[in-house]
C-alpha atoms as a PDB file:
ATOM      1  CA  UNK A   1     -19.215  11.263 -15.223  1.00  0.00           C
ATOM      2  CA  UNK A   2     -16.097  12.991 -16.869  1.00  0.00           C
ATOM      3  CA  UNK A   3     -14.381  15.914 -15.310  1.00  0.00           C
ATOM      4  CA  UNK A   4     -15.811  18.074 -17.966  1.00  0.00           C
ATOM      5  CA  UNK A   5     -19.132  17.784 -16.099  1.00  0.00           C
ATOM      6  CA  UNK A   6     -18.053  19.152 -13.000  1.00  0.00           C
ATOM      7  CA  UNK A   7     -19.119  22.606 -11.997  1.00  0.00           C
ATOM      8  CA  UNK A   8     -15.757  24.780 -12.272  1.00  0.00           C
ATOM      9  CA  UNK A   9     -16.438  25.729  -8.415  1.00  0.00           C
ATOM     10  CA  UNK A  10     -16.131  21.730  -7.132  1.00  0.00           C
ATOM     11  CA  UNK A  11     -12.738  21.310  -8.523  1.00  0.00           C
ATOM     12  CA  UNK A  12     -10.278  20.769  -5.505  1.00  0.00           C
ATOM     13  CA  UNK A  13      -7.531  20.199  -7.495  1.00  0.00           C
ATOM     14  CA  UNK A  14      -5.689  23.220  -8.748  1.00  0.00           C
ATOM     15  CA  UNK A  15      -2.431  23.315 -10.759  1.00  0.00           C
ATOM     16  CA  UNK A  16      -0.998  24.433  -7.454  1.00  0.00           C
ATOM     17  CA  UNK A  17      -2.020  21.198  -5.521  1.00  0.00           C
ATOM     18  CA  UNK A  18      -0.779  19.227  -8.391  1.00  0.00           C
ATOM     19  CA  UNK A  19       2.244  20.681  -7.869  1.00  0.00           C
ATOM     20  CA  UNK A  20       2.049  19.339  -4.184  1.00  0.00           C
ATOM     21  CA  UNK A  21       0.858  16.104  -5.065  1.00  0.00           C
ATOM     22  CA  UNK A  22       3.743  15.690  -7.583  1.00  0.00           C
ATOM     23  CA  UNK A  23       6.579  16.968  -5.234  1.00  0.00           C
ATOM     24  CA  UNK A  24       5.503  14.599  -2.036  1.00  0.00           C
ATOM     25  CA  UNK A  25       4.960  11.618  -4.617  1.00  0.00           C
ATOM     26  CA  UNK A  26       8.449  12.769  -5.610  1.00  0.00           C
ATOM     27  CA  UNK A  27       7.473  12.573  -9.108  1.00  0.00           C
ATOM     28  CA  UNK A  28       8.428  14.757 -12.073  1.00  0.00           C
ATOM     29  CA  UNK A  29       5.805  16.205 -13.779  1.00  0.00           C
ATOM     30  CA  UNK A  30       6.324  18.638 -16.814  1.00  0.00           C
ATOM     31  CA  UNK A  31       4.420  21.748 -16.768  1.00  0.00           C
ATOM     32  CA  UNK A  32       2.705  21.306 -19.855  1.00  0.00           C
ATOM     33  CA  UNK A  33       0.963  18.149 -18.044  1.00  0.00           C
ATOM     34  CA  UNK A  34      -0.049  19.895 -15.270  1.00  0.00           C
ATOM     35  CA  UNK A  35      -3.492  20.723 -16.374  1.00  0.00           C
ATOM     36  CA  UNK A  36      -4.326  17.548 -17.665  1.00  0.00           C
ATOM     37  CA  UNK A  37      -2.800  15.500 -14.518  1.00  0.00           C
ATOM     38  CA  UNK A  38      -5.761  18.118 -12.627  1.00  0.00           C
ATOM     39  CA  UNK A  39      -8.035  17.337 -14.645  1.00  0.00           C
ATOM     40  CA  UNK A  40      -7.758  13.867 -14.233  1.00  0.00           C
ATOM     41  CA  UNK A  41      -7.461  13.508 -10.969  1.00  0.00           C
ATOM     42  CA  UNK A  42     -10.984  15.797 -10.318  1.00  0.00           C
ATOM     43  CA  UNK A  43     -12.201  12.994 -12.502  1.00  0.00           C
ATOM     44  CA  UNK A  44     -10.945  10.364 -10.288  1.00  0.00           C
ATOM     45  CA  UNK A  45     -12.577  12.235  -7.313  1.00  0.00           C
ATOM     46  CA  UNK A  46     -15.567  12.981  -8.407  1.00  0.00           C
ATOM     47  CA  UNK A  47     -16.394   9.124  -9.289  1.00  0.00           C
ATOM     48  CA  UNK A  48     -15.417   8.624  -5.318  1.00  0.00           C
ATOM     49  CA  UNK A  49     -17.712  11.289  -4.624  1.00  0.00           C
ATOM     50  CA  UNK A  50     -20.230   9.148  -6.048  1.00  0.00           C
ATOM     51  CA  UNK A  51     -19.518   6.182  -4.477  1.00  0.00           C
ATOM     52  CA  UNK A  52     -20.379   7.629  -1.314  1.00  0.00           C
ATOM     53  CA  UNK A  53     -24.167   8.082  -2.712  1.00  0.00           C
ATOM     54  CA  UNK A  54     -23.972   4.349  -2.587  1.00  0.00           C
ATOM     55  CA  UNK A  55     -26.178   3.044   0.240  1.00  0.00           C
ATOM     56  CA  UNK A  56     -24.277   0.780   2.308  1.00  0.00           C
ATOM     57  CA  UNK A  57     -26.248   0.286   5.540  1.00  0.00           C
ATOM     58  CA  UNK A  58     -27.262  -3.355   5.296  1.00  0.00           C
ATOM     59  CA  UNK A  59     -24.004  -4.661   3.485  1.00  0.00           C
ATOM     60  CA  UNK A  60     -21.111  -6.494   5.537  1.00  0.00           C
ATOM     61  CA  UNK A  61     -17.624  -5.482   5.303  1.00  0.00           C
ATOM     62  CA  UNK A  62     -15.524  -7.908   3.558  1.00  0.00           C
ATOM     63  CA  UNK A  63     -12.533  -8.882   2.787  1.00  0.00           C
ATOM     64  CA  UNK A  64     -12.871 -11.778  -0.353  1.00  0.00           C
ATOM     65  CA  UNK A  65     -14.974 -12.570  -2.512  1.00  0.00           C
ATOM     66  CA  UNK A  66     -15.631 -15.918  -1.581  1.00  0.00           C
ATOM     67  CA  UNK A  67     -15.617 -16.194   2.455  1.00  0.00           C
ATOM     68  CA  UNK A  68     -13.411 -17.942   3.573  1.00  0.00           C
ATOM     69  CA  UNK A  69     -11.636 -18.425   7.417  1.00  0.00           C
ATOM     70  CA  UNK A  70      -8.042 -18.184   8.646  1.00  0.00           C
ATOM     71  CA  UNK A  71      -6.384 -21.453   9.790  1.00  0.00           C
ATOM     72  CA  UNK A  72      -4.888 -20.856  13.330  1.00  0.00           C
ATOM     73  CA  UNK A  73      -2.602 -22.765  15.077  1.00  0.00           C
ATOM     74  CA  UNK A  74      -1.245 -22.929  18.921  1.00  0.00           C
ATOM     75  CA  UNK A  75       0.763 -19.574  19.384  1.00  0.00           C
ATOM     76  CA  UNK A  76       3.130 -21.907  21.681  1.00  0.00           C
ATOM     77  CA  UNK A  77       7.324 -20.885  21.887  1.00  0.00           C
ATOM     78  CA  UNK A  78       9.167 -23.707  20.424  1.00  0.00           C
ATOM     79  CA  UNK A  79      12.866 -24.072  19.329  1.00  0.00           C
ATOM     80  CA  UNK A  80      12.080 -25.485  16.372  1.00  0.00           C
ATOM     81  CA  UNK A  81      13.589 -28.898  17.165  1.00  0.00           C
ATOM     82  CA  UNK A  82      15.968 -28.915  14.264  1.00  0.00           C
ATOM     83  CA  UNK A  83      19.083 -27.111  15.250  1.00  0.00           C
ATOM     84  CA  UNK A  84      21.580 -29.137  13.683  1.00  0.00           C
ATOM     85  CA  UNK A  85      19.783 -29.169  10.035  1.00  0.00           C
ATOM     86  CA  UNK A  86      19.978 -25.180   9.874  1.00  0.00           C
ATOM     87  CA  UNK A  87      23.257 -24.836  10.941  1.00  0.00           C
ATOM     88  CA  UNK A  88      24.584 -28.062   8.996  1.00  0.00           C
ATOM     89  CA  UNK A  89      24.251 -25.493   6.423  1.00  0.00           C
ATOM     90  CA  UNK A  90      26.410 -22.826   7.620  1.00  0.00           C
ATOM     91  CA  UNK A  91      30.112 -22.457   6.817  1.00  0.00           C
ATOM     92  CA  UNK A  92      31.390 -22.044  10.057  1.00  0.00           C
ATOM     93  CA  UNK A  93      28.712 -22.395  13.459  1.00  0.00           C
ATOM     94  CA  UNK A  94      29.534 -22.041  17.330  1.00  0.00           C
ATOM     95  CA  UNK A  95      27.232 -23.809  20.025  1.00  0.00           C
ATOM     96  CA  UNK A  96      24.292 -24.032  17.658  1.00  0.00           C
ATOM     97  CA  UNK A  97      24.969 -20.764  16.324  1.00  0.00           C
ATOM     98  CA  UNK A  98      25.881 -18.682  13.131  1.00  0.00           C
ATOM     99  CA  UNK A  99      29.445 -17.888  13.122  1.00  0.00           C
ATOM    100  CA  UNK A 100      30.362 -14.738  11.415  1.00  0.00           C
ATOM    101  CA  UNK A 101      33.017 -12.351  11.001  1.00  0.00           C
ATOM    102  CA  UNK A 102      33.628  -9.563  13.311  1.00  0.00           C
ATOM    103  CA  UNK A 103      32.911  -6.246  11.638  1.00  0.00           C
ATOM    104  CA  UNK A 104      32.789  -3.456  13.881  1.00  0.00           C
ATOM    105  CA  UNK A 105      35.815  -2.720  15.501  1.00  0.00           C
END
């Protein structure tokens, strides 16, 4: 379905809302696209239009392709346990800290 099929009174994009569209995108688009860009973009809503024909009643939401489940760990507080490697690593450190220079006054 193009957007040449469309009846002139379903088009809800108008140069005007182009204009919108272009300004909150904060894009620049030239006049003389204007048209066109509408045009387009009826196009693009008129195929989602006919998505929701689509019946979808007995189909499960999903999230891959291929299922697949989430490996979980313990959500348990630790420290780490490795202190000294991370700031080994750091050009100057305080009491297992980052040292850094002051820079507000």
């Amino acid at each position: 379905m193009s957007a040449d099929n469309l009846p002139d009174d379903n088009l809800p994009v108008d140069d005007k809302t182009v204009h919108r569209i272009a300004r909150l995108a904060r894009i620049a688009v030239p006049d003389e696209e204007i048209a066109s860009l509408g045009t387009e973009l009826n196009a693009i809503l008129g195929f989602i239009e006919q998505l929701s024909e689509v019946n979808t009643d007995d189909i499960l939401p999903m999230t891959a392709v291929v299922e697949t489940e989430i490996k979980r760990r313990e959500d348990a507080v630790t420290d780490g346990g490795y202190v000294e490697d991370i700031t080994a690593n750091a050009p100057v450190s305080d009491d297992d800290y980052f040292a850094v220079p002051k820079v507000v006054e």
